[in-house]
Protein backbone atom coordinates (compact mmCIF):
# COMPACT_ATOMS: atom_id res chain seq x y z
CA UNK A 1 65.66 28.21 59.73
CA UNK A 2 63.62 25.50 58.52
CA UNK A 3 61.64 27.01 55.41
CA UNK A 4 61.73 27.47 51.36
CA UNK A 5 63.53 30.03 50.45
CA UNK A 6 63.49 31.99 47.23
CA UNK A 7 66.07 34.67 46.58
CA UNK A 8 68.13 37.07 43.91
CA UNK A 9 64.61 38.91 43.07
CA UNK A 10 63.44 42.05 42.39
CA UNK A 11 60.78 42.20 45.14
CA UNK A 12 58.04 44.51 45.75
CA UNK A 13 57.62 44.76 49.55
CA UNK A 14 54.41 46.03 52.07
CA UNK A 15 51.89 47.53 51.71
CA UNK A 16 53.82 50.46 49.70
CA UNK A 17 55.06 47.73 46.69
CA UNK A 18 58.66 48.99 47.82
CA UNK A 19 61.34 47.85 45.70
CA UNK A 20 64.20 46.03 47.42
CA UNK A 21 66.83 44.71 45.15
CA UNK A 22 68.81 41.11 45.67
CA UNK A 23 65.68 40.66 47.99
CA UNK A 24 64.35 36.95 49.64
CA UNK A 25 61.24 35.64 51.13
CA UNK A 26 61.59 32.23 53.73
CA UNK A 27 58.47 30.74 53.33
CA UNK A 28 57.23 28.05 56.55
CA UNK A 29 54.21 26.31 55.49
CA UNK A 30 51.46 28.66 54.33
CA UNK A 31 52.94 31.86 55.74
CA UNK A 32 55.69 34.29 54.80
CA UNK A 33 58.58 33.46 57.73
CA UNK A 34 61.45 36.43 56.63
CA UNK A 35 61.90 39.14 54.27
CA UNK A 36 65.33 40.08 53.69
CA UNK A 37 68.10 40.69 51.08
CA UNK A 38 71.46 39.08 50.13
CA UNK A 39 70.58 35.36 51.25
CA UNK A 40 73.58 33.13 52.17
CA UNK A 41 72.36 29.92 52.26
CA UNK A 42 70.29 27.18 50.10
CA UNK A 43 67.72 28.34 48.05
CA UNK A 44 65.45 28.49 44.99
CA UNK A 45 67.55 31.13 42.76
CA UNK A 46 65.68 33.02 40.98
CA UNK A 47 67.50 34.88 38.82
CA UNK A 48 66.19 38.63 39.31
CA UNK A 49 63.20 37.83 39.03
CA UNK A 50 60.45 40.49 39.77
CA UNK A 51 58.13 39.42 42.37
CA UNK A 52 55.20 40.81 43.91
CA UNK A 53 51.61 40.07 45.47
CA UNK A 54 49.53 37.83 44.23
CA UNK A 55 45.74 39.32 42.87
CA UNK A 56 42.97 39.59 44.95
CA UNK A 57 40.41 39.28 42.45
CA UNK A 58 37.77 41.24 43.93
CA UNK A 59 34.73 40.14 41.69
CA UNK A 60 34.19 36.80 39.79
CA UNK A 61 31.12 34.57 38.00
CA UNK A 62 33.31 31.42 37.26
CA UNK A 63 30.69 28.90 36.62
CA UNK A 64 30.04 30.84 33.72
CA UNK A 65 33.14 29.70 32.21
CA UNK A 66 31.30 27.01 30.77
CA UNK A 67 30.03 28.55 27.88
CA UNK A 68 32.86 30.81 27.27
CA UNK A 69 31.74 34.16 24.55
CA UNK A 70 28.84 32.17 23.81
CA UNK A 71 27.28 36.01 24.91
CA UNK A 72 29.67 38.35 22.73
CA UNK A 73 27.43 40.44 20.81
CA UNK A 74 24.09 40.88 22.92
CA UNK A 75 23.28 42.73 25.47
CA UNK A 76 22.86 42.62 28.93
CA UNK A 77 19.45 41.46 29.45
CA UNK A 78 19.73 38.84 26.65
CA UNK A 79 23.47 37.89 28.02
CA UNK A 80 23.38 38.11 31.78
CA UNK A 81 20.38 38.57 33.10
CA UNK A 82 18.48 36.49 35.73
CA UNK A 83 15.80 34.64 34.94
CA UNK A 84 16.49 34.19 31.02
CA UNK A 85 19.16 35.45 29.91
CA UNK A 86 21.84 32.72 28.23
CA UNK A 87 24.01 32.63 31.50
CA UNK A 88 20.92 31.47 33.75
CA UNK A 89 19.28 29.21 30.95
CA UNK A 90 23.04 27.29 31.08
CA UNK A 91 23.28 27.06 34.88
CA UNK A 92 19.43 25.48 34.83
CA UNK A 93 20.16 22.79 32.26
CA UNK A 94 23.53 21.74 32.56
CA UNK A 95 24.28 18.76 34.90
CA UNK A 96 25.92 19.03 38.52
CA UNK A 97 28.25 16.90 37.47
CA UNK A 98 29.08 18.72 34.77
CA UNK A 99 29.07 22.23 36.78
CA UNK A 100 31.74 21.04 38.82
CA UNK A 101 34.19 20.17 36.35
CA UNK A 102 33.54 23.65 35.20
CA UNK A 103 33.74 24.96 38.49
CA UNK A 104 37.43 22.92 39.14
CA UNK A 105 38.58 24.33 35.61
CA UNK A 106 37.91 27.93 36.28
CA UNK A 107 39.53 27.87 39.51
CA UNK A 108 42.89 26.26 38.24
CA UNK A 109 43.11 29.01 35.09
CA UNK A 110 42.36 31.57 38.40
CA UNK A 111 45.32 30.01 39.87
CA UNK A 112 47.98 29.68 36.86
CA UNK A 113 47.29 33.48 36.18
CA UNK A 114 48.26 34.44 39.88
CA UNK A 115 45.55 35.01 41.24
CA UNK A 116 45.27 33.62 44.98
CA UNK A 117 41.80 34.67 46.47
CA UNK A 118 38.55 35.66 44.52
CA UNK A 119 34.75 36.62 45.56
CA UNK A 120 32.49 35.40 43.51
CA UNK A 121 28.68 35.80 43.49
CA UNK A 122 27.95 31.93 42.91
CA UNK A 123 24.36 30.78 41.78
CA UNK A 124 22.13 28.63 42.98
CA UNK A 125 21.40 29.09 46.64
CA UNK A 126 23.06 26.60 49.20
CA UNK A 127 23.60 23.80 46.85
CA UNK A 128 25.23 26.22 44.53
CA UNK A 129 27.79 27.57 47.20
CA UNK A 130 28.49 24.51 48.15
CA UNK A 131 29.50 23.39 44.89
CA UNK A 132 31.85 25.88 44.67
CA UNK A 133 33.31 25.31 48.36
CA UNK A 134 34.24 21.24 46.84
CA UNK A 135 35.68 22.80 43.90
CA UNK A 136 38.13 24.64 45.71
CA UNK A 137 38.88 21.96 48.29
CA UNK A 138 42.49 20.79 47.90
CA UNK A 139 43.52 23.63 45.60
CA UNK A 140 45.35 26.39 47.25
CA UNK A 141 42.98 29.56 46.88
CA UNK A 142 40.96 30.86 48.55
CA UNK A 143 37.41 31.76 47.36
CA UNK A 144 34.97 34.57 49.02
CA UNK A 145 31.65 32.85 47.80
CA UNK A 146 28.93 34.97 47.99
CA UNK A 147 25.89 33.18 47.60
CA UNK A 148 22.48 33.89 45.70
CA UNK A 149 18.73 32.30 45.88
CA UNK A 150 17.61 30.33 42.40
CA UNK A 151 14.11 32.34 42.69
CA UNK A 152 13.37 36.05 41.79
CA UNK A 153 13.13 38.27 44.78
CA UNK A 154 9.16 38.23 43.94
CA UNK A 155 9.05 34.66 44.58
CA UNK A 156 7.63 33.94 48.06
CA UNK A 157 10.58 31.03 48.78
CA UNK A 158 12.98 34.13 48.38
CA UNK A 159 13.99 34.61 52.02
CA UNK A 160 14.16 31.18 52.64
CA UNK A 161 16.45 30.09 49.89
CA UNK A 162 18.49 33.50 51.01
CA UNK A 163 19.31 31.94 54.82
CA UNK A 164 19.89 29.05 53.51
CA UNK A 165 22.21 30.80 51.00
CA UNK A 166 23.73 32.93 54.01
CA UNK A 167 24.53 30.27 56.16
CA UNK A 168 26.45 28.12 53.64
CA UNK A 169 28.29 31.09 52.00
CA UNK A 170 30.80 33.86 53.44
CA UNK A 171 27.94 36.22 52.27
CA UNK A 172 25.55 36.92 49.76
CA UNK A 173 25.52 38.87 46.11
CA UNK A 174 22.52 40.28 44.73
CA UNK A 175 21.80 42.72 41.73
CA UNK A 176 19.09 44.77 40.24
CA UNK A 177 18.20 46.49 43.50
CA UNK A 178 15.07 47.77 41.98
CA UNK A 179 13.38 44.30 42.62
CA UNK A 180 14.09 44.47 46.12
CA UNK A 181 11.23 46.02 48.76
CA UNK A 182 12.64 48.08 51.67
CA UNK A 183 11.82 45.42 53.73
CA UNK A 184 13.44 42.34 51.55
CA UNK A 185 16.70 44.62 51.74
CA UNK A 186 16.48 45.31 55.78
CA UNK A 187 16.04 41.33 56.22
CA UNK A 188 19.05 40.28 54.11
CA UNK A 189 20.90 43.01 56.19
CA UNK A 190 19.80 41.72 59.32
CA UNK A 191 20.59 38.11 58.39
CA UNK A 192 24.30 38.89 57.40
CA UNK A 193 24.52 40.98 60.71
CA UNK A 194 23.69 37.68 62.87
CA UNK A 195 26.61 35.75 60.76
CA UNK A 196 28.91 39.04 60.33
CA UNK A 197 28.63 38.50 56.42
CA UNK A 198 29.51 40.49 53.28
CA UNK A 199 26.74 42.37 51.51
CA UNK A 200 27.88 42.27 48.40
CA UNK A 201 25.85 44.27 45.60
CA UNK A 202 25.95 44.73 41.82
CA UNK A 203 25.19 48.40 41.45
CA UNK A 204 24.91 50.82 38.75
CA UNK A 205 25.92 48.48 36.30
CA UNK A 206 23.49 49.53 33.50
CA UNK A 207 21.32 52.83 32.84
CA UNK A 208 18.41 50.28 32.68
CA UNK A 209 18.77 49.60 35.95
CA UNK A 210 19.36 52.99 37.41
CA UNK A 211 16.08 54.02 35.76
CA UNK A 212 14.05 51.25 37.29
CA UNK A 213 15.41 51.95 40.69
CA UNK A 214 14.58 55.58 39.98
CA UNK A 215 11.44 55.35 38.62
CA UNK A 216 10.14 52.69 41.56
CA UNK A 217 11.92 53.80 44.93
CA UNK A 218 12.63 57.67 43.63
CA UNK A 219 16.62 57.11 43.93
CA UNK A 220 19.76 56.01 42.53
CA UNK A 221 20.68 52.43 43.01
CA UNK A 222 23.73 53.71 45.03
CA UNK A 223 21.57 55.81 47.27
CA UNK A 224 18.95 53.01 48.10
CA UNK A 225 21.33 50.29 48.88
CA UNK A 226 23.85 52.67 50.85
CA UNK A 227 21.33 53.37 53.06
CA UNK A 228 21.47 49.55 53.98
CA UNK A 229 25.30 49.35 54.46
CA UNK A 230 26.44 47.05 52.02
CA UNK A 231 30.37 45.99 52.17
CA UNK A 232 31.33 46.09 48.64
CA UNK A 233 29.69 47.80 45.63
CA UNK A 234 30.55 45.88 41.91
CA UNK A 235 30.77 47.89 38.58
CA UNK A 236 29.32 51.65 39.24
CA UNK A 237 28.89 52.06 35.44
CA UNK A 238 26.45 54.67 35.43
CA UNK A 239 26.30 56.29 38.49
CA UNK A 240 23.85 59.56 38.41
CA UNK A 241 24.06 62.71 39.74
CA UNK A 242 25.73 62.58 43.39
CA UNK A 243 26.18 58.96 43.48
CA UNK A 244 30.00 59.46 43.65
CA UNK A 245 29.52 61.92 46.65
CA UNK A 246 27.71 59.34 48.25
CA UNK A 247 30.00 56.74 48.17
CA UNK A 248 33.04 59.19 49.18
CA UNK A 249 31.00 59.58 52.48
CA UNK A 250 30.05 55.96 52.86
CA UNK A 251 34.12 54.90 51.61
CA UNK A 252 32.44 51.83 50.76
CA UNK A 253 34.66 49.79 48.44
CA UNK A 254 33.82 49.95 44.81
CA UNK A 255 34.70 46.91 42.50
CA UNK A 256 35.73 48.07 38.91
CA UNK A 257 35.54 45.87 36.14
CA UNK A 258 35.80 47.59 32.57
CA UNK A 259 36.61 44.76 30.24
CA UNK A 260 33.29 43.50 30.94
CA UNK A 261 31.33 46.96 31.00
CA UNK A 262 32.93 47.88 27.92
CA UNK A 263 32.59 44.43 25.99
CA UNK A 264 28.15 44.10 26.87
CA UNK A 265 27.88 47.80 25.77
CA UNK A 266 27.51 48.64 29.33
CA UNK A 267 29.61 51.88 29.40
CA UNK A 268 32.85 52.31 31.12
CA UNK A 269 33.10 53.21 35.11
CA UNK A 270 34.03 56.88 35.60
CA UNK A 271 37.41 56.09 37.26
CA UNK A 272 38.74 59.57 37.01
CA UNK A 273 36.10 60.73 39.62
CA UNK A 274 35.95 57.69 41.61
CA UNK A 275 39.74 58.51 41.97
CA UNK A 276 39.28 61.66 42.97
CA UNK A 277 37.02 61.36 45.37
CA UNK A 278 39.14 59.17 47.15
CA UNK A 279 36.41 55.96 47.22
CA UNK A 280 38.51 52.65 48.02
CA UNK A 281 38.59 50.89 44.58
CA UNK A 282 39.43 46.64 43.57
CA UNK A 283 39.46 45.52 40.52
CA UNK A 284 37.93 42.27 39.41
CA UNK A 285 37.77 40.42 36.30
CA UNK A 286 33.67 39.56 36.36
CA UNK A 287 32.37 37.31 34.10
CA UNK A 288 34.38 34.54 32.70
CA UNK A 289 32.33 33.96 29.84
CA UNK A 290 32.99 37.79 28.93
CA UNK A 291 36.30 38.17 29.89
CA UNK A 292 39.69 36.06 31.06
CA UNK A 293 41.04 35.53 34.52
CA UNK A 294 43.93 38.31 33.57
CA UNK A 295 44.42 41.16 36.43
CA UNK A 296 46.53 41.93 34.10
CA UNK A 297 44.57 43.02 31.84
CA UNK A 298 42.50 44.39 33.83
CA UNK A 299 44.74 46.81 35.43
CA UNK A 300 46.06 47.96 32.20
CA UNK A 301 42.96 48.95 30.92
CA UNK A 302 41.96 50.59 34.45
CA UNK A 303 44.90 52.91 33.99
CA UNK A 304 44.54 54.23 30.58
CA UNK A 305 41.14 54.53 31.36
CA UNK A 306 41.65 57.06 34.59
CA UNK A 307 44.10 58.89 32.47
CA UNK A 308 41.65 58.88 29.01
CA UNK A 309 38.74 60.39 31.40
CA UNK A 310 40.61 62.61 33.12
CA UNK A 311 42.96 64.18 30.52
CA UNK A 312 46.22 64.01 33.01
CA UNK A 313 48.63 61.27 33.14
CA UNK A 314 49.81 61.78 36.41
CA UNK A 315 46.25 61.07 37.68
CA UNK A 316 47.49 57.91 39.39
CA UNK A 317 50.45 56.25 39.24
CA UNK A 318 51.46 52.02 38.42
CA UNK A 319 52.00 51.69 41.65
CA UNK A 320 48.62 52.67 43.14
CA UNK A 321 46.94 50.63 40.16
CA UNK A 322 48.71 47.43 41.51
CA UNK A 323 47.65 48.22 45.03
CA UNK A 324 43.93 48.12 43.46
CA UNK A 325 44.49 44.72 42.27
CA UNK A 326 46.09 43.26 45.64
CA UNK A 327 45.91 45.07 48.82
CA UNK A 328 42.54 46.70 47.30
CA UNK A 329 41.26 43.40 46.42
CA UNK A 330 41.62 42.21 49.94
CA UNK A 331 40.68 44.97 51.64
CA UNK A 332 37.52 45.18 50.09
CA UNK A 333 36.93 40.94 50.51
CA UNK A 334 37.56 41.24 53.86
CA UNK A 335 41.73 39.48 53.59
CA UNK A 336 43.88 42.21 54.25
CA UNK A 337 44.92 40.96 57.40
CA UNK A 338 46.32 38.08 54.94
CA UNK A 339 47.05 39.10 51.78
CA UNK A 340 47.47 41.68 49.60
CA UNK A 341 51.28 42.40 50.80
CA UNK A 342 54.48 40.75 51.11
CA UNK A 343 55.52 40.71 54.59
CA UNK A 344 56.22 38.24 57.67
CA UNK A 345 53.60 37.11 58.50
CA UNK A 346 51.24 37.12 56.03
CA UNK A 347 50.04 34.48 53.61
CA UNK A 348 52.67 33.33 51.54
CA UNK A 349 51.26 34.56 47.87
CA UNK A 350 52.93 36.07 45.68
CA UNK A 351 54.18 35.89 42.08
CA UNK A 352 57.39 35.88 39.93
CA UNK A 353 57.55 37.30 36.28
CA UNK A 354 60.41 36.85 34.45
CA UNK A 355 62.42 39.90 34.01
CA UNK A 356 64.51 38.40 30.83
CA UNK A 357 61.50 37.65 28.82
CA UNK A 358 61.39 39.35 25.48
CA UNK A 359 58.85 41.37 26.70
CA UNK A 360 59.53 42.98 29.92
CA UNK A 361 63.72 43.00 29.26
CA UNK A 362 64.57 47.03 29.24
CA UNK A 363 61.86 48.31 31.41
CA UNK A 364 62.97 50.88 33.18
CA UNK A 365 59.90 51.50 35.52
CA UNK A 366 58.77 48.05 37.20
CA UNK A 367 55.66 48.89 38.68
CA UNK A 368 54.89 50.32 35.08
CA UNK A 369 55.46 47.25 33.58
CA UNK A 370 53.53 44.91 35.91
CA UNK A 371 50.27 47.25 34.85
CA UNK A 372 50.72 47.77 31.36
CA UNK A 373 53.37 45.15 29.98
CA UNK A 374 54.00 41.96 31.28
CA UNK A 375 51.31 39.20 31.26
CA UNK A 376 50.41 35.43 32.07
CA UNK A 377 52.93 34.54 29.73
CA UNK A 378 55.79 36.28 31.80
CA UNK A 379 54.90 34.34 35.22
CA UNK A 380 57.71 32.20 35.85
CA UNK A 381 56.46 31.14 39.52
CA UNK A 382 53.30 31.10 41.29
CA UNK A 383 53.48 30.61 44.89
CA UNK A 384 49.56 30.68 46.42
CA UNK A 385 49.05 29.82 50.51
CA UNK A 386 53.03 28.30 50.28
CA UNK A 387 52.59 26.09 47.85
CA UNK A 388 54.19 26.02 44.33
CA UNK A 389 51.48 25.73 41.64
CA UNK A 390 53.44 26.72 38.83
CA UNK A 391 57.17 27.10 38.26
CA UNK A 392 59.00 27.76 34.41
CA UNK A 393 62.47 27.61 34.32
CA UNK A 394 64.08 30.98 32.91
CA UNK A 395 67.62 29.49 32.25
């Protein structure tokens, strides 16, 4: 067999993050050749280490990484929100130039904390996407963009800037759906439907916003925009009354991100009943001004979180909360047919923590540790679309 191979791991197989001991993966170019155990032949030893999927990180805004917790301490509206809040006062003045450096940057710390495929809702119409699509040129990841117009939806260029923002972009990401008219919301369908794009929506994310949609349309932001089939729903904050029925019916993916929620005074997402209504749930890491790159992170404080609000800790278990943050990630980005699993076949992602490191030697309960314990600092080999982008010896 002609490939890489990497062996004497810990690995956590398909799409059930099965553990097979003294496990290896032969890699051929970008995709995942063999999984096996007890490799014979040459190889990259590596030394029981525990390896598993890389993140799908279902929900980014990585040009904001330019003005890292320049926002800490203000809300929302002041922080986040289009037109002047400090996030789209930055993206106006700074220089292209400038932006893509940022752009580069935020992708590489993506990459070195193992993540290997993002969405993010990226600013700035066409020009904007496109920005994004040369940043990630040459860097194996691969990046969802999900493209916005640079004019309110009460501007009359609006439409335009949003086919031009369609046909550059995998799909497009909007917010606030109370500034939206029926009919603005049935012709961004209908474009995305000719180019079989993602409709990708911030929803719930604040009471504010919920109110407006309420007090204009008469409904929940959930209920409005389900009624024109999005493909992914981001945050869910402060859903209202039978919003969470709703979406079990729909079973339209809901992206979680609580760090950021929690840290702009948002609220946190009721997990517990998004859980147990069974709605297909990602995690994403949101705003990188707000919060780091770290699925890590982000999965720990999804889990204590489900079993805070619902008062049982078998609520979910490690192993479903790592599912959220790789196969879920992909599933709801449209990759699963790619990622989200280790298995011929499939993309060869995947990372490597080091299972001697001070802190994960002694666990007794892998997929336990992955979610609560280790971190960046344990990753002691990133493989993203078969290529090595980071590798720290453990001997």
């Amino acid at each position: 067999m002609s490939a890489n191979v990497y062996s004497n791991m810990l690995l956590l197989e398909g799409p059930n993050l099965e553990l097979r001991r003294h496990a290896y993966i032969a890699v051929e170019d970008q995709s995942i050749a063999e999984v096996g155990d007890h490799w014979r032949g040459e190889s990259l030893d590596l030394d029981g280490a525990i390896v598993f999927p890389a993140f799908v990180d279902a929900h980014t805004h990585v040009a904001d990484s330019g003005i890292k917790d320049a926002v800490i301490g203000l809300a929302t509206a002041e922080a986040v929100s289009p037109p002047d809040g400090l996030k789209y006062r930055f993206l106006q003045e700074i220089k292209t130039d400038d932006l893509q450096r940022i752009l580069v940057r935020a992708v590489q710390e993506l990459l070195s904390n193992g993540i290997c495929a993002f969405a993010d809702f990226r600013e700035g119409c066409a020009e904007g996407v496109e920005l994004l699509r040369t940043a990630v040129s040459g860097i194996p990841i691969r990046a969802v963009i999900l493209g916005d117009a640079l004019v309110p939806p009460s501007d009359s260029e609006y439409m335009t800037q949003i086919r031009d923002a369609a046909s550059a972009s995998d799909g497009i990401g909007i917010g606030d759906v109370a500034r939206y008219t029926d009919e603005q919301l049935s012709e961004i369908t209908a474009i995305l439907h000719e180019t079989a794009s993602i409709l990708a929506v911030h929803t719930a994310e604040t009471k504010e916003a919920q109110s407006a949609c309420r007090d204009t349309w008469g409904s929940s932001e959930v209920a409005r925009i389900l009624a024109h089939g999005p493909d992914l729903l981001v945050h869910l904050t402060n859903p209202l009354a039978g919003d969470v029925e709703l979406l079990r019916q729909a079973q339209v993916p809901v992206v979680c991100c609580p760090r950021t929620n929690a840290i702009l005074a948002d609220g946190l997402p009721p997990v517990a009943d998004l859980i147990a209504s069974g709605v297909p749930l990602a995690l994403g890491t949101d705003n990188m001004m707000l919060s780091s790159p770290d699925m890590f992170r982000e999965m720990d404080w999804f889990s204590r979180l489900a079993r805070g609000q619902s008062g049982r800790s078998d609520v979910l278990s490690s192993r479903d909360v790592l599912s959220m943050a790789t196969l879920g990630g992909a599933r709801a980005v449209g990759l699963d047919d790619e990622l989200g699993s280790i298995e011929a076949g499939k993309a060869a992602c995947f990372v490597a923590l080091d299972a001697g490191s001070a802190n994960l030697a002694g666990t007794r309960d892998i997929h336990a540790a992955i979610v609560h314990r280790a971190g960046p600092q344990d990753i002691s080999l990133v493989v993203s679309w078969g290529e090595e982008v980071s590798r720290r010896s453990t001997r």
